[in-house]
C-alpha atoms as a PDB file:
ATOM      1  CA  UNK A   1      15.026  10.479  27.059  1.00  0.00           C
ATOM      2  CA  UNK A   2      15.698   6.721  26.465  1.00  0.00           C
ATOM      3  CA  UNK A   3      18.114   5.999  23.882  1.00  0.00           C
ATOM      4  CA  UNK A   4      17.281   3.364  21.270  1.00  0.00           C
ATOM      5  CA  UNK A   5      19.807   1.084  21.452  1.00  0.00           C
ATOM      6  CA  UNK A   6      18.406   0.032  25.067  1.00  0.00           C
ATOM      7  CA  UNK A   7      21.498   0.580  26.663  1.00  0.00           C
ATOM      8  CA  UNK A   8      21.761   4.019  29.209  1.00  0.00           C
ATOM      9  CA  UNK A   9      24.877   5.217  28.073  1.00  0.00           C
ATOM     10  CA  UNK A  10      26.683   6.094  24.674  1.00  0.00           C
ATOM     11  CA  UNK A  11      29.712   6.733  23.140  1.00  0.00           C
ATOM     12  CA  UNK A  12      29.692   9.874  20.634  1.00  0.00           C
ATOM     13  CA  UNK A  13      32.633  10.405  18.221  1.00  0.00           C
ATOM     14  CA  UNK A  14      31.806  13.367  16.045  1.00  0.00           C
ATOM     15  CA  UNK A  15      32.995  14.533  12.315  1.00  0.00           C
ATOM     16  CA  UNK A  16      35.362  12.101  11.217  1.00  0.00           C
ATOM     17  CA  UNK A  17      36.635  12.872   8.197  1.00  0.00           C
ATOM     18  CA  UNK A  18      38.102  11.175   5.090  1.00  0.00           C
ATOM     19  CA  UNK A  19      37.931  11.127   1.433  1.00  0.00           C
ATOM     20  CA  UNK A  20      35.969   8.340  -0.558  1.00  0.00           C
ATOM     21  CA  UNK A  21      34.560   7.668  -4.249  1.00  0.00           C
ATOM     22  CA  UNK A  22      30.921   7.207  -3.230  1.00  0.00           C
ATOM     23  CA  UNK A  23      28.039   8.491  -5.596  1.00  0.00           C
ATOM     24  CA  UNK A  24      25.930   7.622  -8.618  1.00  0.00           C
ATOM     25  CA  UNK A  25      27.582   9.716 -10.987  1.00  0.00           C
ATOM     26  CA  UNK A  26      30.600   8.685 -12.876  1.00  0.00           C
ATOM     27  CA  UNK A  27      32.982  11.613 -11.554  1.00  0.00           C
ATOM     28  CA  UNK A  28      32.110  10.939  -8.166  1.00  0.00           C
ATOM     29  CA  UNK A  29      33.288   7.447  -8.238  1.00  0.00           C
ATOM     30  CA  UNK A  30      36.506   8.913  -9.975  1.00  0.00           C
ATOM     31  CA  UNK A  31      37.695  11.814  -7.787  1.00  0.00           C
ATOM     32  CA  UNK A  32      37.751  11.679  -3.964  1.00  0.00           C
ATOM     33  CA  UNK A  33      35.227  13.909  -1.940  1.00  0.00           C
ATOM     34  CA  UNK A  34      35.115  14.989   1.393  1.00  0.00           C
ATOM     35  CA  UNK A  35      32.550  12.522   3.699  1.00  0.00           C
ATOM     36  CA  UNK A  36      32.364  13.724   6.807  1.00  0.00           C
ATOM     37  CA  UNK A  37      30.485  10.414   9.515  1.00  0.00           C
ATOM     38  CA  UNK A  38      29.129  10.821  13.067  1.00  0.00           C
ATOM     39  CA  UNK A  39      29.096   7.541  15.580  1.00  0.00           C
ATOM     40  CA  UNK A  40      26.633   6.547  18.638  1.00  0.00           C
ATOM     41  CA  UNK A  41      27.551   3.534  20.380  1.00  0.00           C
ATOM     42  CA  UNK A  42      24.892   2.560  22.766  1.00  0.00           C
ATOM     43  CA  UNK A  43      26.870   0.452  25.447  1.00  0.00           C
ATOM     44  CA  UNK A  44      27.218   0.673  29.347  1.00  0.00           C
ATOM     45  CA  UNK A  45      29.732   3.301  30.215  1.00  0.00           C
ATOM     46  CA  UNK A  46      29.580   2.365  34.336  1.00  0.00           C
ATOM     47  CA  UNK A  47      32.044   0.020  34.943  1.00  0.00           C
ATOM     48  CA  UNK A  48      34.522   1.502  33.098  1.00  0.00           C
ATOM     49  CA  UNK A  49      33.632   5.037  34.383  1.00  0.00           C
ATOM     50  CA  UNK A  50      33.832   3.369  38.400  1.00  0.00           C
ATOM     51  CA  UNK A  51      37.138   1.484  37.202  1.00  0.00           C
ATOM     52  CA  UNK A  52      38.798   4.252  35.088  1.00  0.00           C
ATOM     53  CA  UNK A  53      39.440   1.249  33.430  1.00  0.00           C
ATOM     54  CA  UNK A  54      39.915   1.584  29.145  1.00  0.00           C
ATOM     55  CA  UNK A  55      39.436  -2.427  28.770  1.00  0.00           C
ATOM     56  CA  UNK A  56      35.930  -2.097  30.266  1.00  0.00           C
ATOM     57  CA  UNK A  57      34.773  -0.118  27.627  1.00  0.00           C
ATOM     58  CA  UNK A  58      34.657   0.766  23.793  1.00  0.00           C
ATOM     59  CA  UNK A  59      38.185   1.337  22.430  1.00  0.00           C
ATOM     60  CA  UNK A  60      37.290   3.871  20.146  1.00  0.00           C
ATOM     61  CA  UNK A  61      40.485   3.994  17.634  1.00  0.00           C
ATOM     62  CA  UNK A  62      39.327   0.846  16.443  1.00  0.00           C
ATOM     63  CA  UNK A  63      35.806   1.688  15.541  1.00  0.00           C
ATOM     64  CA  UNK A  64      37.478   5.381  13.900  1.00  0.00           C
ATOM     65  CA  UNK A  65      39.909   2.778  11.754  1.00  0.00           C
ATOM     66  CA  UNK A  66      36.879   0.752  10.844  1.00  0.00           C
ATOM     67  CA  UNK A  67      35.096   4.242   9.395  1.00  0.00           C
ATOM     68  CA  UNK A  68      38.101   5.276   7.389  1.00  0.00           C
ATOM     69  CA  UNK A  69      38.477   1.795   6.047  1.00  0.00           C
ATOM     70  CA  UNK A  70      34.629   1.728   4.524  1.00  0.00           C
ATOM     71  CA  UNK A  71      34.701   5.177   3.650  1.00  0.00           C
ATOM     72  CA  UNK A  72      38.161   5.255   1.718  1.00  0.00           C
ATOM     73  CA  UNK A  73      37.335   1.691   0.415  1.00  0.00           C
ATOM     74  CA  UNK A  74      35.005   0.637  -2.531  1.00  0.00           C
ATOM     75  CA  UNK A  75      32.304   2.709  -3.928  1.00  0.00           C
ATOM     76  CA  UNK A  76      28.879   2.608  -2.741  1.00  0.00           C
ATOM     77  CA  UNK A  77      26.579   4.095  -5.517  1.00  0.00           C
ATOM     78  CA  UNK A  78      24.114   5.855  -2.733  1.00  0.00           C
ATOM     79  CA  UNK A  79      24.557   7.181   0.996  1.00  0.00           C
ATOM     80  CA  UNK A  80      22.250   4.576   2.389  1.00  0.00           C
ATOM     81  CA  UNK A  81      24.763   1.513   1.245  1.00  0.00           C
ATOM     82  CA  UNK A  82      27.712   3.468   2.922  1.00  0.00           C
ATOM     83  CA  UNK A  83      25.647   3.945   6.097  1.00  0.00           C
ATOM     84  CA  UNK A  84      24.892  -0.034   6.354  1.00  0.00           C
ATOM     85  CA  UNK A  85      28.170  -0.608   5.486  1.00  0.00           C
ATOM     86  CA  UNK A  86      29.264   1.386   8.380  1.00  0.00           C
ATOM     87  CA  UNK A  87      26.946   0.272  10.557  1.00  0.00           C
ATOM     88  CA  UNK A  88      27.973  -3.020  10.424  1.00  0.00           C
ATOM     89  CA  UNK A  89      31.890  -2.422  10.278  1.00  0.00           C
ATOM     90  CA  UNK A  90      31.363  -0.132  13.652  1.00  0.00           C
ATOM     91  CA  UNK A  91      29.436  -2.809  15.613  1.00  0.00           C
ATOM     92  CA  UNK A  92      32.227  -5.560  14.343  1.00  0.00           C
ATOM     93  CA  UNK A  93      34.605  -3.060  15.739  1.00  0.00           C
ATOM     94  CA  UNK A  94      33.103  -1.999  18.926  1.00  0.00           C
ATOM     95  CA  UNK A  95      32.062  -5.829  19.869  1.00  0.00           C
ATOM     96  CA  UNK A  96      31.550  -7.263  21.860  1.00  0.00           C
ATOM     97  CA  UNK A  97      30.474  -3.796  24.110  1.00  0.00           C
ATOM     98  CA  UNK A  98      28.041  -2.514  21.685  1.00  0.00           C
ATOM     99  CA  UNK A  99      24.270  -2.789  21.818  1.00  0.00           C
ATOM    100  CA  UNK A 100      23.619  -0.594  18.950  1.00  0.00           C
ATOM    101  CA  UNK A 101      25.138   2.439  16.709  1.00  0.00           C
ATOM    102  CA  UNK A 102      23.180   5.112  15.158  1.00  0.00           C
ATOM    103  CA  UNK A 103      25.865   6.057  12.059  1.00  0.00           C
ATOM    104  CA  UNK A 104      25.204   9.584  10.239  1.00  0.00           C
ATOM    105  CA  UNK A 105      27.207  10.186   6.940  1.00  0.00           C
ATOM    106  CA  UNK A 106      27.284  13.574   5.327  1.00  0.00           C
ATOM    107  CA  UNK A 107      28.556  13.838   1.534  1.00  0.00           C
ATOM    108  CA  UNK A 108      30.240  17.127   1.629  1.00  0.00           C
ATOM    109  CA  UNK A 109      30.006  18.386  -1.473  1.00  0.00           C
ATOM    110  CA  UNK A 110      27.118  16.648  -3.203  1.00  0.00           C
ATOM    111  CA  UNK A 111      26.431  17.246  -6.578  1.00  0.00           C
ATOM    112  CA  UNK A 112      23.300  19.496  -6.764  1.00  0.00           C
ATOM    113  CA  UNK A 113      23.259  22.937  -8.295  1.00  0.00           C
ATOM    114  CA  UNK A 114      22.506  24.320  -5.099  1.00  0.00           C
ATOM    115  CA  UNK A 115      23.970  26.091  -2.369  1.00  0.00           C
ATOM    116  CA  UNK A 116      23.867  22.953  -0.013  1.00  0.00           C
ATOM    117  CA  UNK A 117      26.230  22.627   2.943  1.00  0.00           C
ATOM    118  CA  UNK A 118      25.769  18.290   2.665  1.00  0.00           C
ATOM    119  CA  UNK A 119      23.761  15.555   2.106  1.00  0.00           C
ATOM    120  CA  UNK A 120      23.410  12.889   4.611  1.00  0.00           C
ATOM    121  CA  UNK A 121      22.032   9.545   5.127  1.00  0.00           C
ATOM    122  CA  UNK A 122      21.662   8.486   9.750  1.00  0.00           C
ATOM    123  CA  UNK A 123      20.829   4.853  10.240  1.00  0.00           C
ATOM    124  CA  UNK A 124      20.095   3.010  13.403  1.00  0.00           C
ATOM    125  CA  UNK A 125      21.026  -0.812  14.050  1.00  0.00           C
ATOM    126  CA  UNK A 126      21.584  -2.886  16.638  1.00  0.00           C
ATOM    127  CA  UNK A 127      23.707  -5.776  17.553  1.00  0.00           C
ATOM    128  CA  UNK A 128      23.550  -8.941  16.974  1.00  0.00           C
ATOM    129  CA  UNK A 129      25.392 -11.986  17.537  1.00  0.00           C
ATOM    130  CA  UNK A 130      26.851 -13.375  15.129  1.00  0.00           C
ATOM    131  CA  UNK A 131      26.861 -17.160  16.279  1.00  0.00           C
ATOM    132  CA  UNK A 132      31.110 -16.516  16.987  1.00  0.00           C
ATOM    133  CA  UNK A 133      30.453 -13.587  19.805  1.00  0.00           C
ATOM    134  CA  UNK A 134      31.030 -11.085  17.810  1.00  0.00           C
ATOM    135  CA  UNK A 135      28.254  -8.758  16.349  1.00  0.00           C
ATOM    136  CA  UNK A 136      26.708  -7.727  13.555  1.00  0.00           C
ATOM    137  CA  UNK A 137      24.393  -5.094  12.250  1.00  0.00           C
ATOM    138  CA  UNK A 138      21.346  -6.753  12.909  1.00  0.00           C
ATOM    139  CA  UNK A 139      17.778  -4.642  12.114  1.00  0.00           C
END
């Protein structure tokens, strides 16, 4: 199956974890939960995968940095704002390799009274340039 980024190839880096104040109700803007985010990038893995060559592909410590500095930095009132925020902070990190990033946050804990394992919000973007090379979360 094609992938939607348009690229053949992606990079998956699965259940990063940190703790953030993200949420529409005043204590969960005060006390750190658990969010736990999921990353696609949609690049070309082949050169670097004929090379076994690291600067031919997507450092990845970079983009996990980027995700720990949205999620542990201000307070988004819903999951959909974090998501876009990550989007975009993940394709600044992973440019100018790639294409697109399909981001999936989970709130751990939400705040329902039921038994719920998470809540989640997965968004979809791709790149574009941002006029300097770099990109940006474009649609």
């Amino acid at each position: 199956m094609p992938d939607p980024g348009g690229a053949g190839d992606r990079i998956e880096l699965r259940g990063l974890r940190f703790f953030g104040c993200h949420g529409a109700l005043p204590a969960e803007v005060e006390l750190p939960q658990p969010f736990e985010v999921d990353i696609d990038l949609f690049t070309s893995t082949r050169a670097a995968g004929l090379a076994d060559d690291l600067s031919l592909t997507i450092d990845y410590a970079p983009v996990c940095e980027a995700v720990r500095a949205v999620v542990e930095g201000p307070p988004a009132r819903l999951l959909e704002r974090l998501a876009e925020r990550l989007a975009e902070r993940v394709l600044a990190a992973a440019s100018p390799g790639a294409q697109a990033v399909t981001v999936a946050v989970r709130k751990m804990r939400p705040p329902v009274p039921y038994h719920l394992a998470s809540a989640g919000v997965r968004v979809h973007r791709k790149a574009s340039l941002n006029g300097k090379g770099g990109a940006v979360a474009g649609q």
